[in-house]
C-alpha atoms as a PDB file:
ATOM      1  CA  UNK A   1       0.000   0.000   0.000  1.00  0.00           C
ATOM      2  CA  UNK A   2       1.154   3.627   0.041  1.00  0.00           C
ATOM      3  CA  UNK A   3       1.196   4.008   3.761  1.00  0.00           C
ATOM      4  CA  UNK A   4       5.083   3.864   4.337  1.00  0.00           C
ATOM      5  CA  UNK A   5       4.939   6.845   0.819  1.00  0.00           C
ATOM      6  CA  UNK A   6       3.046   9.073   2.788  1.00  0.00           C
ATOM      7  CA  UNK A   7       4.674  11.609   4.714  1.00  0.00           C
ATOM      8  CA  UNK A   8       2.807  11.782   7.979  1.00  0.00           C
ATOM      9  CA  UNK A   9       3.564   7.556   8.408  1.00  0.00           C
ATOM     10  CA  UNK A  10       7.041   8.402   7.720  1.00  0.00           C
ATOM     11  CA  UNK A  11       8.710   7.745  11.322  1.00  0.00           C
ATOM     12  CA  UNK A  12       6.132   4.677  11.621  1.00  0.00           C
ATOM     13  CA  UNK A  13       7.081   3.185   8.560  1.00  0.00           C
ATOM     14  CA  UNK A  14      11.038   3.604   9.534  1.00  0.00           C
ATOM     15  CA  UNK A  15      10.005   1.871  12.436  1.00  0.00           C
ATOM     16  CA  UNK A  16       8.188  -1.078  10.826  1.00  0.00           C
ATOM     17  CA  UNK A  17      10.592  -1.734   8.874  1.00  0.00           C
ATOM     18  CA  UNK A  18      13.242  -2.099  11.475  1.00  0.00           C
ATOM     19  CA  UNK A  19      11.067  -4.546  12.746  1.00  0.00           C
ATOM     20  CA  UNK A  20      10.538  -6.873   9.783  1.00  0.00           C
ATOM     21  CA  UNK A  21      12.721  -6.522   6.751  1.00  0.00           C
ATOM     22  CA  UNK A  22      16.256  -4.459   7.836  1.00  0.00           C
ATOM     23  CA  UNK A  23      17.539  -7.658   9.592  1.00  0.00           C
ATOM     24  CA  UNK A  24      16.864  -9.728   7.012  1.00  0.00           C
ATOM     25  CA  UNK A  25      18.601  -7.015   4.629  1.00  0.00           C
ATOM     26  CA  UNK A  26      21.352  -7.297   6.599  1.00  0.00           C
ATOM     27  CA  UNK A  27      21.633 -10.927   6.619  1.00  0.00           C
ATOM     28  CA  UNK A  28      21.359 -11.948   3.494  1.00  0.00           C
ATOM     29  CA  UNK A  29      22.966 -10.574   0.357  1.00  0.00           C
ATOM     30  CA  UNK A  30      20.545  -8.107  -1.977  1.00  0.00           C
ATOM     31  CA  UNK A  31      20.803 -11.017  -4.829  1.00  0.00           C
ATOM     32  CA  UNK A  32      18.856 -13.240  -2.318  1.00  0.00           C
ATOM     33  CA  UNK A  33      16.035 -10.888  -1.011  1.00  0.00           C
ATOM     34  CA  UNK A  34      12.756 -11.012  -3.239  1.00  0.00           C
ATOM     35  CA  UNK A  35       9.730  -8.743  -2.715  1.00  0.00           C
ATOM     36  CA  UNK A  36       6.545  -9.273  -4.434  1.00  0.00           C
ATOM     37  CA  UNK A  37       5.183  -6.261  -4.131  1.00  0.00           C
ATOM     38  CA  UNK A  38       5.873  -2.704  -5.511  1.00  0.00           C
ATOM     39  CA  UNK A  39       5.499  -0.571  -2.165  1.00  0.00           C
ATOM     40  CA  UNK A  40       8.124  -3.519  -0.171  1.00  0.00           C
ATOM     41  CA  UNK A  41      10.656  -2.761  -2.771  1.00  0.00           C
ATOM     42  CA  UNK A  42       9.941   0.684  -2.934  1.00  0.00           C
ATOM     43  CA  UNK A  43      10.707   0.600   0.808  1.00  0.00           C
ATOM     44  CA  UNK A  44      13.739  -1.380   0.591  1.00  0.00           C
ATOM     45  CA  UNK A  45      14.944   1.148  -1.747  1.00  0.00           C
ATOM     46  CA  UNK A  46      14.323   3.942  -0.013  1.00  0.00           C
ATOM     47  CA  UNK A  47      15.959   2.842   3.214  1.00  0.00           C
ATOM     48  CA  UNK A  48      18.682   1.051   2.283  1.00  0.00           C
ATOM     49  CA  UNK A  49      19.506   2.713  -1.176  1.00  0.00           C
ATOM     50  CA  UNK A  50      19.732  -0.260  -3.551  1.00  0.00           C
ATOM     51  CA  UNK A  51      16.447  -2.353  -4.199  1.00  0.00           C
ATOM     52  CA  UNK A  52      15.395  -5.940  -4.334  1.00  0.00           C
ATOM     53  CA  UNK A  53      13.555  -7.877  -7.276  1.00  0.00           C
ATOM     54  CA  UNK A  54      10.438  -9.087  -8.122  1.00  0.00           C
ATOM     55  CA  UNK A  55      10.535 -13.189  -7.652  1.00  0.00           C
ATOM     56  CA  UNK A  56       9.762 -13.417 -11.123  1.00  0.00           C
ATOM     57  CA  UNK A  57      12.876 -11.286 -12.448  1.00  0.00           C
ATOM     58  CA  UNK A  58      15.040 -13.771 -10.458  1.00  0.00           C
ATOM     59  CA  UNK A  59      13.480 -16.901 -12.215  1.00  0.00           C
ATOM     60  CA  UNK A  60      13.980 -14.930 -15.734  1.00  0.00           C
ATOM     61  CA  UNK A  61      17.659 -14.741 -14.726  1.00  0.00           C
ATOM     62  CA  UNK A  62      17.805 -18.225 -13.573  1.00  0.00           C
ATOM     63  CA  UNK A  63      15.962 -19.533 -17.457  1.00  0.00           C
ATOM     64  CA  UNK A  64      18.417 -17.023 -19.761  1.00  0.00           C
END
């Protein structure tokens, strides 16, 4: 959704997101993380300053 885009949920988002996906981001390397949706990697993006893929641009990779 757009809640983390909107600037009055900024802080909250920041917050969220510490709780769910920066560990992971900082476990794994970018090349593993997937996101299916547009506003998670949008979020990734924003706060980390590289993004992750779609699941299905990994599996295009994978078939070339």
């Amino acid at each position: 959704g757009t809640y983390g885009h909107e600037a009055k949920n900024h802080k909250n988002s920041l917050g969220i997101y510490e709780l769910s996906w920066h560990q992971a981001m900082q476990r794994l390397p970018r090349n593993r993380c997937l996101a299916t949706g547009y506003s998670c990697r949008s979020q990734v993006k924003r706060v980390e300053g590289t993004g992750v893929r779609h699941p299905v641009q990994a599996l295009l990779e994978i078939i070339k």
